[in-house]
N, C-alpha and C. Protein backbone atom coordinates (compact mmCIF):
# COMPACT_ATOMS: atom_id res chain seq x y z
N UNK A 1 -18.64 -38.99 -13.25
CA UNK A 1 -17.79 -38.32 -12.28
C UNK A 1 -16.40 -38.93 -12.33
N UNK A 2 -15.11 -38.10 -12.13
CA UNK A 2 -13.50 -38.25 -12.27
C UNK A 2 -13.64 -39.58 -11.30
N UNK A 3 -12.83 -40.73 -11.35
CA UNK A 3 -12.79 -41.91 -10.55
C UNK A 3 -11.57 -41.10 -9.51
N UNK A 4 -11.17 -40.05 -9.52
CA UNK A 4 -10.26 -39.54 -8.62
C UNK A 4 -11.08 -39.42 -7.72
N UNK A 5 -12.29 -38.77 -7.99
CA UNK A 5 -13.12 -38.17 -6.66
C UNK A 5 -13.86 -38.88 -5.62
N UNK A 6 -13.52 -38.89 -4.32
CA UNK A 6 -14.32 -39.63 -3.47
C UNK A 6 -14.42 -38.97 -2.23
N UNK A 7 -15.37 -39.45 -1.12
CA UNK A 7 -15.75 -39.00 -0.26
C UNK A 7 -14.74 -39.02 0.99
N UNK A 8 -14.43 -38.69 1.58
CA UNK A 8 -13.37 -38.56 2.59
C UNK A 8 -13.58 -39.93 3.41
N UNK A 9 -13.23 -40.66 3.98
CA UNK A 9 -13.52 -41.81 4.89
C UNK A 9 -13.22 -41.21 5.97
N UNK A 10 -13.43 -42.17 7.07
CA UNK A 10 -13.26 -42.06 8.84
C UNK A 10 -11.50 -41.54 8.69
N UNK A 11 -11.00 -42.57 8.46
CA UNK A 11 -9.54 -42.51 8.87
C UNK A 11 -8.52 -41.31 8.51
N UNK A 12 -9.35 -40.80 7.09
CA UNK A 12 -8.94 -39.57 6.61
C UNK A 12 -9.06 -38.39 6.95
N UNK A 13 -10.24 -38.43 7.56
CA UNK A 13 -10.97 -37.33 8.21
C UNK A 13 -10.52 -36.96 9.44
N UNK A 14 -10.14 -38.41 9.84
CA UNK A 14 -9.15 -37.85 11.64
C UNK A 14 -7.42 -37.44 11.18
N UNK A 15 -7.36 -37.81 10.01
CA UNK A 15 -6.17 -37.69 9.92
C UNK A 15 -5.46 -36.07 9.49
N UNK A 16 -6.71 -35.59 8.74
CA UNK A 16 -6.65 -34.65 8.11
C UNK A 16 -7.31 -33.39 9.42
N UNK A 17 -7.82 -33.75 10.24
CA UNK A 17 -8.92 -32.68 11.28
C UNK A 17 -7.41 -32.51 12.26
N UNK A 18 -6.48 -33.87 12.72
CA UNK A 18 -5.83 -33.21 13.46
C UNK A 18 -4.52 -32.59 12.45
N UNK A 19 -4.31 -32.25 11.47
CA UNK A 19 -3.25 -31.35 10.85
C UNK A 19 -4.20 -30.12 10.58
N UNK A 20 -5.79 -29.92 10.57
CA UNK A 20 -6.19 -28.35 10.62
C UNK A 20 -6.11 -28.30 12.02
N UNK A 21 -6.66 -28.94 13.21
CA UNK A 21 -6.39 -28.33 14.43
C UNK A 21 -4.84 -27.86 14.73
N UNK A 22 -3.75 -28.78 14.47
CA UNK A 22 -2.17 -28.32 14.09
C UNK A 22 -2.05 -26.48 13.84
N UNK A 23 -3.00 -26.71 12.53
CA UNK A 23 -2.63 -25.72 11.71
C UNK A 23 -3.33 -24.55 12.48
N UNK A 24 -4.28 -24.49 12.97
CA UNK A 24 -5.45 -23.44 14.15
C UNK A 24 -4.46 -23.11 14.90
N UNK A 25 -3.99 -24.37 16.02
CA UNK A 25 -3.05 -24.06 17.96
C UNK A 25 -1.72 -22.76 16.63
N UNK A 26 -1.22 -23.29 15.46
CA UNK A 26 0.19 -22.63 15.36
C UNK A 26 -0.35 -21.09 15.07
N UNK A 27 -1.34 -21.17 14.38
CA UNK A 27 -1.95 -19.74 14.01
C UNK A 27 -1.91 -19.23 15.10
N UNK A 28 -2.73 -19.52 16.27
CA UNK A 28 -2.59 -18.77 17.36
C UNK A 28 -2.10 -18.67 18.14
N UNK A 29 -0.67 -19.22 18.13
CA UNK A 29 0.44 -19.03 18.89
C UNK A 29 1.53 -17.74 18.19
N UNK A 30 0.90 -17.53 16.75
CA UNK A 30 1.35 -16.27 16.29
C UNK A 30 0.97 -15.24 16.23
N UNK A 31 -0.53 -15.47 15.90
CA UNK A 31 -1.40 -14.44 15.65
C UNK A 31 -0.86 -13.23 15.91
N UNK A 32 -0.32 -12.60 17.17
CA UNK A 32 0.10 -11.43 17.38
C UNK A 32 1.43 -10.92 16.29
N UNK A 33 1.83 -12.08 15.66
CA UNK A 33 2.93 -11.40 14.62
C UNK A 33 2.38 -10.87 13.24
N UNK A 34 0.71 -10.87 13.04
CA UNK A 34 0.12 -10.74 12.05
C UNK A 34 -0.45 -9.17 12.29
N UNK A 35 -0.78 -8.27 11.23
CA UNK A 35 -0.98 -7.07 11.16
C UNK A 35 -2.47 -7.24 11.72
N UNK A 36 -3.29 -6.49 12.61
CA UNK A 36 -4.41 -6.74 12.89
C UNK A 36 -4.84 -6.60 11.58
N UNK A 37 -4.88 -5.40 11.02
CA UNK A 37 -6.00 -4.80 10.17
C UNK A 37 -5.35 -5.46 8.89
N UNK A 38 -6.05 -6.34 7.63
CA UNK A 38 -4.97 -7.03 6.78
C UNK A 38 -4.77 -5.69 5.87
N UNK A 39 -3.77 -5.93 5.06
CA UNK A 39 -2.61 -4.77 4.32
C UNK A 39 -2.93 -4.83 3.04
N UNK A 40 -3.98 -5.29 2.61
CA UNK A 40 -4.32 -5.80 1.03
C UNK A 40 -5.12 -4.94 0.79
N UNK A 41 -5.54 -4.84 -1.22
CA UNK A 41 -5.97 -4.02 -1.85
C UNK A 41 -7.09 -4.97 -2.03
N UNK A 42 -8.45 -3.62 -2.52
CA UNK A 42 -9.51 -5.02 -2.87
C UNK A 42 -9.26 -5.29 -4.55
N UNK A 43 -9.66 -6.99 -4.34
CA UNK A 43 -9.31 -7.33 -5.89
C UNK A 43 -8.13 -8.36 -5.61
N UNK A 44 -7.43 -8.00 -4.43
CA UNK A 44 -6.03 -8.83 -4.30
C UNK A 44 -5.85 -10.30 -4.63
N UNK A 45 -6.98 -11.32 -3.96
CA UNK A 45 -7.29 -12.26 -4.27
C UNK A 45 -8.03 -13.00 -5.51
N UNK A 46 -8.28 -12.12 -6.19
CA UNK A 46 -8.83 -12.38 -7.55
C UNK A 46 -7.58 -12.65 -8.60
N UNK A 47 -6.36 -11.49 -8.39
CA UNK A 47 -5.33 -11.89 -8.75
C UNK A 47 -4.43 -13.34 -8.41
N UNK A 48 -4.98 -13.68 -7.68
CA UNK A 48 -3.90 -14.72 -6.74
C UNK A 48 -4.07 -16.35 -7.17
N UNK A 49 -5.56 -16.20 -7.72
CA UNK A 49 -6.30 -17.26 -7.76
C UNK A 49 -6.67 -17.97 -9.17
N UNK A 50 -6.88 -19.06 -9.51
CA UNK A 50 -6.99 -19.63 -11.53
C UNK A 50 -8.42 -18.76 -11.15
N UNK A 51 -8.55 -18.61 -12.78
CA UNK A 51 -10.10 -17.97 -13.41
C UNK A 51 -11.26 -19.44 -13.10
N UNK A 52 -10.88 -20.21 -13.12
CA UNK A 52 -11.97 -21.53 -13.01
C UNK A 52 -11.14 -22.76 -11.83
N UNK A 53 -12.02 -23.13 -10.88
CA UNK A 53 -11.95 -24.31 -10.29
C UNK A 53 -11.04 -25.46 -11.06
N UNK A 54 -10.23 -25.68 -9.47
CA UNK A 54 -9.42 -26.81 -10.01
C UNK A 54 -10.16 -28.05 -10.76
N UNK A 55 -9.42 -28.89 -11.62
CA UNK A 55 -10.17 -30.36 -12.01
C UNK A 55 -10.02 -31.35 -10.88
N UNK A 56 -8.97 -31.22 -10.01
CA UNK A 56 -9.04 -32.20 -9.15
C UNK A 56 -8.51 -31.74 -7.91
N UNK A 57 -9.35 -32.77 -6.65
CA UNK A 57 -8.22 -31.84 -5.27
C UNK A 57 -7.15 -32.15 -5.03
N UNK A 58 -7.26 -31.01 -4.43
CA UNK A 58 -5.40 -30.18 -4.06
C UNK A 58 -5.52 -30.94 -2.34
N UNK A 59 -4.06 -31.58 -2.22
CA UNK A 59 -3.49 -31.96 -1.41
C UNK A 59 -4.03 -30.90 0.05
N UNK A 60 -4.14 -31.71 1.10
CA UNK A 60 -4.20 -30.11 2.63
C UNK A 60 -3.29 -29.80 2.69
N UNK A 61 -1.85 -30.26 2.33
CA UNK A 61 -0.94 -29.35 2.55
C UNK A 61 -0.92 -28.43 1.45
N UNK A 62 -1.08 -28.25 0.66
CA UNK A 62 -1.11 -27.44 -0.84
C UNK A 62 -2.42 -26.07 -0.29
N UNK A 63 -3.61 -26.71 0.35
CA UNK A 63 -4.66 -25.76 0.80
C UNK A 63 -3.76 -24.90 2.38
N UNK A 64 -3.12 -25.64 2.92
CA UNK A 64 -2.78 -24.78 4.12
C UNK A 64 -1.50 -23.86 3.50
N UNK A 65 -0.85 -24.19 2.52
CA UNK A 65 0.03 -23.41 2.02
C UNK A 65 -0.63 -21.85 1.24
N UNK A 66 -2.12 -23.01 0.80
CA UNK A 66 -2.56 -20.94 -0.07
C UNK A 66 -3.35 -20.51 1.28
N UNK A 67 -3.62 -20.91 2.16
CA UNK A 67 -4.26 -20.42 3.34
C UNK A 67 -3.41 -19.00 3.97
N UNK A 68 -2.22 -19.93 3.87
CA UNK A 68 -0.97 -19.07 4.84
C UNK A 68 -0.66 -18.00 3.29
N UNK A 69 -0.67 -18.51 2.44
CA UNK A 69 0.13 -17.32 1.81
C UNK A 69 -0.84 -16.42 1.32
N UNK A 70 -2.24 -16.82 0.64
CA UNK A 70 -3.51 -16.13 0.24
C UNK A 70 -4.01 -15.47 0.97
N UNK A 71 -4.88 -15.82 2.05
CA UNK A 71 -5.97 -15.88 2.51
C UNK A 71 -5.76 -15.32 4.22
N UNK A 72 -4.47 -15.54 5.06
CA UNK A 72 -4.23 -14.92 6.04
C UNK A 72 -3.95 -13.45 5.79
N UNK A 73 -3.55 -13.16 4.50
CA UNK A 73 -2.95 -11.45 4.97
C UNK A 73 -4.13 -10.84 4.10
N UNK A 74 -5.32 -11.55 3.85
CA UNK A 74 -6.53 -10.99 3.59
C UNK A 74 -7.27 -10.59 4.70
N UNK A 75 -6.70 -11.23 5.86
CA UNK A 75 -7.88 -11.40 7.00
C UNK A 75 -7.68 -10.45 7.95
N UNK A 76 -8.99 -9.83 8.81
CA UNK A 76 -8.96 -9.40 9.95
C UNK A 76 -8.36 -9.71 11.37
N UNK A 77 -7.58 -9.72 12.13
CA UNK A 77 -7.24 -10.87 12.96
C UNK A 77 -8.21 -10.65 14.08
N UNK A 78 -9.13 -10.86 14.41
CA UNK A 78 -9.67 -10.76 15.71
C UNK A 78 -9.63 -11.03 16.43
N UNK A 79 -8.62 -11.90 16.78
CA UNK A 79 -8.68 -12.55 18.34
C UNK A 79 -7.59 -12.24 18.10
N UNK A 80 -6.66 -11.47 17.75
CA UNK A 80 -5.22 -11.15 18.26
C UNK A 80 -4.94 -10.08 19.22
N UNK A 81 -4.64 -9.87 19.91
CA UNK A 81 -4.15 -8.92 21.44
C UNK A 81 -3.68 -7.73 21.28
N UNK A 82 -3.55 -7.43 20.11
CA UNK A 82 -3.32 -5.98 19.53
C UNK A 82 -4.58 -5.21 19.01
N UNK A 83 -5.99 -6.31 18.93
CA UNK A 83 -6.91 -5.63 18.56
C UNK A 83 -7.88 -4.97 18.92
N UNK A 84 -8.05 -3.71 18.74
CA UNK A 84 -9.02 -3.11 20.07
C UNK A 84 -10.16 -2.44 19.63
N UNK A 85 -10.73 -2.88 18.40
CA UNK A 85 -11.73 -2.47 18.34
C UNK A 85 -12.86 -2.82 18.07
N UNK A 86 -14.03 -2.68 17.48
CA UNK A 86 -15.31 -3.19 18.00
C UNK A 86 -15.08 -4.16 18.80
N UNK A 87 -15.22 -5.75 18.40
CA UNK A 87 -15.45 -6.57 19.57
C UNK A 87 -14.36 -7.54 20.00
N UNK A 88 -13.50 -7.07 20.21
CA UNK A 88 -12.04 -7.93 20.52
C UNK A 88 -12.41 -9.26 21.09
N UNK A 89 -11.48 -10.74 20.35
CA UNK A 89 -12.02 -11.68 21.63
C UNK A 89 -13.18 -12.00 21.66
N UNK A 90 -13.74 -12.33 20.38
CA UNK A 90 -15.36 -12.07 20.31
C UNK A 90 -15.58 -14.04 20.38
N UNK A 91 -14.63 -14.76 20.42
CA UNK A 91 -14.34 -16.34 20.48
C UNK A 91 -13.61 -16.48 21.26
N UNK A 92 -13.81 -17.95 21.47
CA UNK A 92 -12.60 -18.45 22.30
C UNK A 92 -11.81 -19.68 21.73
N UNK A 93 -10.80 -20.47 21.83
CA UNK A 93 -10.29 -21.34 21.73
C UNK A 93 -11.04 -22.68 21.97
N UNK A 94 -11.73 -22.52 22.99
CA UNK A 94 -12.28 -23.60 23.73
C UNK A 94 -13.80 -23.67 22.87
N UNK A 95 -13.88 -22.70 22.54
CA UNK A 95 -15.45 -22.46 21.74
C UNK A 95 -15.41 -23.26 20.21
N UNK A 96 -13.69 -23.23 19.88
CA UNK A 96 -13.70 -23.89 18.50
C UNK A 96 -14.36 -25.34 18.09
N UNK A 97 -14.10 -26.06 19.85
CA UNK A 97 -14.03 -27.35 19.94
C UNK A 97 -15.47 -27.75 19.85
N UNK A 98 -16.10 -27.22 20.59
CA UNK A 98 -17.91 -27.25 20.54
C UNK A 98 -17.77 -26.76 18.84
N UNK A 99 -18.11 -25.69 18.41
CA UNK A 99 -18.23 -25.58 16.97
C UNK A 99 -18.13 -26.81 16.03
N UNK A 100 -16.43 -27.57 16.47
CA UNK A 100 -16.06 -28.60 15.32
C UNK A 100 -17.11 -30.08 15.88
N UNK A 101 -17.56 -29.77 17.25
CA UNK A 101 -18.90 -30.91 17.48
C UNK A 101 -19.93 -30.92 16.52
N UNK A 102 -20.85 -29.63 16.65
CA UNK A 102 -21.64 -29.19 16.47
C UNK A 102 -21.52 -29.22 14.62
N UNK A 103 -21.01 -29.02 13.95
CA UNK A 103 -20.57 -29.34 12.64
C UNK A 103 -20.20 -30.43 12.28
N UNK A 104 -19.61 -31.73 13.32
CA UNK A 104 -19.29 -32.80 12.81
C UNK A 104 -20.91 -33.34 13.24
N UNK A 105 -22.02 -32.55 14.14
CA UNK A 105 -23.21 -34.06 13.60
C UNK A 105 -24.20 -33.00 13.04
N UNK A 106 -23.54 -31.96 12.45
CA UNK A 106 -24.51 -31.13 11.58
C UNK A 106 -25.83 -30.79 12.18
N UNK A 107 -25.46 -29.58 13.72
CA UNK A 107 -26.58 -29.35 14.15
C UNK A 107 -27.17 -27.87 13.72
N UNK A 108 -28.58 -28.39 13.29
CA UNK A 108 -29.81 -27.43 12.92
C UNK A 108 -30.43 -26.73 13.53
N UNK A 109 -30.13 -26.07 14.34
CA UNK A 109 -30.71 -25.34 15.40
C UNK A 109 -31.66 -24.24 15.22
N UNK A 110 -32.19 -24.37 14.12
CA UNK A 110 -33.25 -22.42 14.01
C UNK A 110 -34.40 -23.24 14.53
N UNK A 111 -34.88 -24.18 15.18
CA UNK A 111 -36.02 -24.70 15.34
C UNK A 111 -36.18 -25.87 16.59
N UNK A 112 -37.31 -25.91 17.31
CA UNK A 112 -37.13 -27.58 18.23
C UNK A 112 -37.26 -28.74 17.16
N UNK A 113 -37.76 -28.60 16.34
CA UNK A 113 -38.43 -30.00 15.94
C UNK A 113 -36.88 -30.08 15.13
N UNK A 114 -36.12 -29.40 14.45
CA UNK A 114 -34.89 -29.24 13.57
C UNK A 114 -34.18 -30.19 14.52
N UNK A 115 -33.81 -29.63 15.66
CA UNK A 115 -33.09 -30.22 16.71
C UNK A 115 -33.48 -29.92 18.84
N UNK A 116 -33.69 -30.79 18.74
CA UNK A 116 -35.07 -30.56 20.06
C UNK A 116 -33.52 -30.73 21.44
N UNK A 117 -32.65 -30.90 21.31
CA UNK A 117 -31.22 -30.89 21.83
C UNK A 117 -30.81 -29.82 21.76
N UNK A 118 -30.55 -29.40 20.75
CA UNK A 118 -30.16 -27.54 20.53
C UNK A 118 -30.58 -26.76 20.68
N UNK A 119 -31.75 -26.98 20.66
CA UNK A 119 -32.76 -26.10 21.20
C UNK A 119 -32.89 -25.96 22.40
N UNK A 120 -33.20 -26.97 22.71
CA UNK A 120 -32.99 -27.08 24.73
C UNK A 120 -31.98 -26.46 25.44
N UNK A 121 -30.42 -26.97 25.09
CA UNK A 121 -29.54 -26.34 25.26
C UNK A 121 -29.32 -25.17 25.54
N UNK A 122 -29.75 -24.38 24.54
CA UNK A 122 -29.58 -23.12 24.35
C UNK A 122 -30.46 -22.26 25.33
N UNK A 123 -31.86 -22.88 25.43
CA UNK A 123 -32.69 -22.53 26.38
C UNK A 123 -32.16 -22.24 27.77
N UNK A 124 -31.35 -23.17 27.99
CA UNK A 124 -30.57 -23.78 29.59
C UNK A 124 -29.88 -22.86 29.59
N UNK A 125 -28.52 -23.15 29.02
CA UNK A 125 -27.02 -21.82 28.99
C UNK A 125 -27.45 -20.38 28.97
N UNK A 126 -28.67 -20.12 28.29
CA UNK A 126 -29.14 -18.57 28.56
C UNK A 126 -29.69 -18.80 29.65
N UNK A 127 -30.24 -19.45 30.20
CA UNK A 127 -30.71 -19.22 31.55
C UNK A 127 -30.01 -18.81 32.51
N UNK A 128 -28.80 -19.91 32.77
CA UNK A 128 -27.61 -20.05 33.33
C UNK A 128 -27.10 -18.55 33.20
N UNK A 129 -26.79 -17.80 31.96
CA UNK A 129 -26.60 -16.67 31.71
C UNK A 129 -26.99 -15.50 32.42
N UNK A 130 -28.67 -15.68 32.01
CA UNK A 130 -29.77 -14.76 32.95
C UNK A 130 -29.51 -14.41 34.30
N UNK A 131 -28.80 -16.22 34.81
CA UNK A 131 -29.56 -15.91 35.99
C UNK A 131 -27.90 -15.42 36.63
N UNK A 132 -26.95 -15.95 35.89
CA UNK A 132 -25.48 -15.47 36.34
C UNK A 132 -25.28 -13.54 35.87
N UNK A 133 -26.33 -13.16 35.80
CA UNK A 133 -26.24 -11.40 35.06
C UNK A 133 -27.27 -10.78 35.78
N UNK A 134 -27.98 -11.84 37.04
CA UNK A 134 -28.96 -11.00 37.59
C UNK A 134 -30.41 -10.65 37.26
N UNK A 135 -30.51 -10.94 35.99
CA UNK A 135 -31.51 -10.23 35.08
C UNK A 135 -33.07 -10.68 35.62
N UNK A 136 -34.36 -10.18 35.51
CA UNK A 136 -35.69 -10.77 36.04
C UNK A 136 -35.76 -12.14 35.13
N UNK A 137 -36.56 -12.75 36.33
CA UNK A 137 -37.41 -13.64 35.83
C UNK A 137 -38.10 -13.72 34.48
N UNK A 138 -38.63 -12.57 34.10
CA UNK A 138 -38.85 -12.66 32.72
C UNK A 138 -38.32 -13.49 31.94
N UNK A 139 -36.90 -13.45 31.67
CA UNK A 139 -35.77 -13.85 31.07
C UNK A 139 -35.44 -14.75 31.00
N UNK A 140 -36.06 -15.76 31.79
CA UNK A 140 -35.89 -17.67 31.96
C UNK A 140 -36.64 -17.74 31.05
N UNK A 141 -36.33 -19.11 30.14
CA UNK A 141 -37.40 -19.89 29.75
C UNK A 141 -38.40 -20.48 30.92
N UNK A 142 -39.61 -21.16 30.31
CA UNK A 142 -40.64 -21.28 31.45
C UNK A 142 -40.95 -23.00 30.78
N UNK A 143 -41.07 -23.90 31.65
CA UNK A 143 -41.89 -24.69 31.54
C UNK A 143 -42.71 -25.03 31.46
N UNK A 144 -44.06 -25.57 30.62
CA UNK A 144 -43.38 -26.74 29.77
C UNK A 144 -42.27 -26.30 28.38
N UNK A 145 -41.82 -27.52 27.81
CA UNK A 145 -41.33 -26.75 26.89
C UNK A 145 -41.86 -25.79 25.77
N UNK A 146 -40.82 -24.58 25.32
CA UNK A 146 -41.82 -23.87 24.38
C UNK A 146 -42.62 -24.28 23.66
N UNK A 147 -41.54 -25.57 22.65
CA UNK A 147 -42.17 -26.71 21.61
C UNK A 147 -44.04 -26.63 21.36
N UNK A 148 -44.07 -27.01 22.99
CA UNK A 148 -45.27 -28.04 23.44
C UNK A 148 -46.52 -26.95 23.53
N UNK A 149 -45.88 -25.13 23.44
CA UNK A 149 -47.06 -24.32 23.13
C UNK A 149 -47.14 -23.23 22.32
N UNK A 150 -46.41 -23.85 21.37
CA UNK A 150 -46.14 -22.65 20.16
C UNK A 150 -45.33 -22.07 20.32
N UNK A 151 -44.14 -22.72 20.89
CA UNK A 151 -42.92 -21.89 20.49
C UNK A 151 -42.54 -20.75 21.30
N UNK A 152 -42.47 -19.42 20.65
CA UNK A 152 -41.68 -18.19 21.29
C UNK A 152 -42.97 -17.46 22.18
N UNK A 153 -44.81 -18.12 21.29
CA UNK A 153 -45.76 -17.33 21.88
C UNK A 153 -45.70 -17.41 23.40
N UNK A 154 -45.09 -18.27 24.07
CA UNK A 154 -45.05 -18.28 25.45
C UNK A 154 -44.74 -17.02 25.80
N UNK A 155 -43.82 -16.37 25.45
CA UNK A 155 -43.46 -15.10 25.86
C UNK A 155 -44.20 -13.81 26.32
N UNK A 156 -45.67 -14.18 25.24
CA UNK A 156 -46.70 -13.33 25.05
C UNK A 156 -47.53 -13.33 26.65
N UNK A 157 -47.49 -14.82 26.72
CA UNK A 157 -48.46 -16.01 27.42
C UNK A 157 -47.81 -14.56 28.90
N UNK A 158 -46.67 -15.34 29.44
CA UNK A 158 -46.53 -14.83 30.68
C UNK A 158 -46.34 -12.98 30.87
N UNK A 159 -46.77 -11.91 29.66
CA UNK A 159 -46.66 -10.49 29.96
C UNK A 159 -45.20 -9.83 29.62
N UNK A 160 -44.14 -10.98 28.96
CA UNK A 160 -42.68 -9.97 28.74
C UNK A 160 -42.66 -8.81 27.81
N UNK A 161 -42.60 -8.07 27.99
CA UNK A 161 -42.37 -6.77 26.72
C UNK A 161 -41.50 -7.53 25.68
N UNK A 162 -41.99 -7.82 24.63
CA UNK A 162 -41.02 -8.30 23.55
C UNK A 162 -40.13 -7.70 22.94
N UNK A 163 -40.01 -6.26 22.84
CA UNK A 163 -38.96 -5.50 22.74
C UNK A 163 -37.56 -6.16 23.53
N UNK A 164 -38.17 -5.90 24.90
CA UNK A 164 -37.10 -6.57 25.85
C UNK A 164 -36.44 -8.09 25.49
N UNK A 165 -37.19 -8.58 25.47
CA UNK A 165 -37.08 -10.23 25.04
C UNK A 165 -35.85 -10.07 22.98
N UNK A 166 -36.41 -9.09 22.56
CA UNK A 166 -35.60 -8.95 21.22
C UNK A 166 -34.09 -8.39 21.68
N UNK A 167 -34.11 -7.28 22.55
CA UNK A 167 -33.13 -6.69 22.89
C UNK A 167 -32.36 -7.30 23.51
N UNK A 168 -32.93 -8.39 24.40
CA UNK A 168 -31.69 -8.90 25.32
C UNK A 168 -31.03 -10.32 24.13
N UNK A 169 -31.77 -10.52 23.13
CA UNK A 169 -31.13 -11.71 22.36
C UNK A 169 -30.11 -11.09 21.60
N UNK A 170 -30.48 -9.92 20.92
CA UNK A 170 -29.53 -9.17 20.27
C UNK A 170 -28.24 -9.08 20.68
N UNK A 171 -28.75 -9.28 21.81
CA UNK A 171 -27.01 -8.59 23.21
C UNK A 171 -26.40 -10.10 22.89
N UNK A 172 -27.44 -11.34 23.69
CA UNK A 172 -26.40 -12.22 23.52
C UNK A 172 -26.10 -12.70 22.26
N UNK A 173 -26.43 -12.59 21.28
CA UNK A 173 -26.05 -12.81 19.84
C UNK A 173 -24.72 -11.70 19.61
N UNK A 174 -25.11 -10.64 19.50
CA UNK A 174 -23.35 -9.56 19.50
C UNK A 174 -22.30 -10.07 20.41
N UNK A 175 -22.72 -10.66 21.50
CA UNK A 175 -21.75 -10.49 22.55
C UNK A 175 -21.10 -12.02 22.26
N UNK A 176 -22.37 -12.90 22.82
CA UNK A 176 -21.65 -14.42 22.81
C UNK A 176 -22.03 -15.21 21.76
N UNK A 177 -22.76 -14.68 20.51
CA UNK A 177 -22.75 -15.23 19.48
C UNK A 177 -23.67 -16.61 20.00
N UNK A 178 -24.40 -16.17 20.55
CA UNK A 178 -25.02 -17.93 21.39
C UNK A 178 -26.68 -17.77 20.54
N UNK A 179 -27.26 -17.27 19.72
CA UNK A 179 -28.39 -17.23 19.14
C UNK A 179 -27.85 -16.73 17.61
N UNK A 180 -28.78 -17.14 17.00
CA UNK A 180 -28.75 -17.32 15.23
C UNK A 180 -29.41 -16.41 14.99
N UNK A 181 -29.34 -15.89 13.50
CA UNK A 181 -30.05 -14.86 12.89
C UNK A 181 -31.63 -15.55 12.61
N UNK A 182 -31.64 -16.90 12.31
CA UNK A 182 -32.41 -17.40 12.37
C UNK A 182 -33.48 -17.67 13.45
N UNK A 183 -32.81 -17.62 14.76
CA UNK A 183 -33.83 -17.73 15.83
C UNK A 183 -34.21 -16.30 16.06
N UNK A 184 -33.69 -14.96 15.36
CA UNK A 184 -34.22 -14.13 15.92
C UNK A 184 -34.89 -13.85 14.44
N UNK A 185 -35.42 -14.40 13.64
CA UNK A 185 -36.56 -14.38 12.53
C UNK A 185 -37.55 -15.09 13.12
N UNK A 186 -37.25 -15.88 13.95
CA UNK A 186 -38.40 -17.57 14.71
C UNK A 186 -39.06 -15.86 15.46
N UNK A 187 -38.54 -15.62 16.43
CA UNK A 187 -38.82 -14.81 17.69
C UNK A 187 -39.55 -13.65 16.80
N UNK A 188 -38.96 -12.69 15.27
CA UNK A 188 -40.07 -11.59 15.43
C UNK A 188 -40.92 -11.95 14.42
N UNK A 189 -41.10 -13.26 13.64
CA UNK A 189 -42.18 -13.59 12.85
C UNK A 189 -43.08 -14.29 13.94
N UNK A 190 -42.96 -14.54 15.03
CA UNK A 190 -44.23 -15.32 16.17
C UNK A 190 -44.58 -14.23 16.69
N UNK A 191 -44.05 -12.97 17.00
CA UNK A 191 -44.58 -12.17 17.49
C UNK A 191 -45.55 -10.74 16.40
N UNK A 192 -45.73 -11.49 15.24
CA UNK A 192 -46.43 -10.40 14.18
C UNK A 192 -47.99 -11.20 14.35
């Protein structure tokens, strides 16, 4: 392996996370000067780009430069205030910060035993959800934990129509992006 190449250290990593957060707050203090819908042909970026991977890395400022000049007027803008269609606003700002948690201790969430924290979590905030939307009882998780009786079969256990139970995850997955494609493979492979 190139003696150039090495693993990022602590000091680099903070150094380098706050010039992408930099680079995020300025994006979206513009965003609205960007075309919602991007203006490019397909193929555009194939032109833009070498035929083979660099030999060595490129500086972050060199990557935020092809970011801004490549790769933004490729993009959809979705969270910009001009955009009104399907799901405008489908993030938040504040949501980035959990994300860059949740990625800095590399959480696994399609499972309890994966991550018995994330899992829980998630259990809770939909509740919180449920119970802030009104919705039946059904719709809580139930104690003990699922973990401790097979998982999603609880569902079976207390009489929920699982349709319902699929339908309302679907919602919060489109809506708040708060469930994985993965937990909804957990949910209709326990229920076959």
């Amino acid at each position: 392996m190139d003696g150039d190449l090495k693993p990022m250290d602590a000091e680099q990593f903070r150094e380098h996370a706050h010039k992408m957060v930099d680079f995020i707050a300025d994006y979206y203090k513009t965003i609205e000067n960007f075309p919602v819908l991007s203006q490019v042909q397909p193929g555009y970026l194939h032109n833009m780009l070498p035929d083979s991977a660099p030999n060595h890395p490129e500086s972050l400022d060199d990557i935020f430069n092809d970011v801004q000049a490549k790769i933004l007027p490729g993009v959809t803008h979705w969270q910009s205030p001009n955009y009104f269609a399907y799901y405008p606003s489908n993030s938040s700002i504040a949501g980035f910060l959990g994300e860059m948690l949740s990625a800095g201790l590399n959480i696994v969430g399609f499972s309890w035993i994966t991550s018995p924290a994330a899992t829980e979590l998630e259990m809770i905030v939909l509740d919180w959800l449920a119970k802030l939307l009104k919705l039946p009882d059904e719709f809580l998780s139930a104690a003990p934990p699922l973990a401790a009786i097979g998982g999603f079969g609880l569902w079976r256990l207390v009489g929920l129509d699982w349709w319902r139970l699929v339908g309302f995850w679907v919602w919060i997955s489109v809506m708040c992006g708060a469930s994985s494609v993965a937990l909804m493979v957990v949910i209709l492979a326990d229920l076959g």
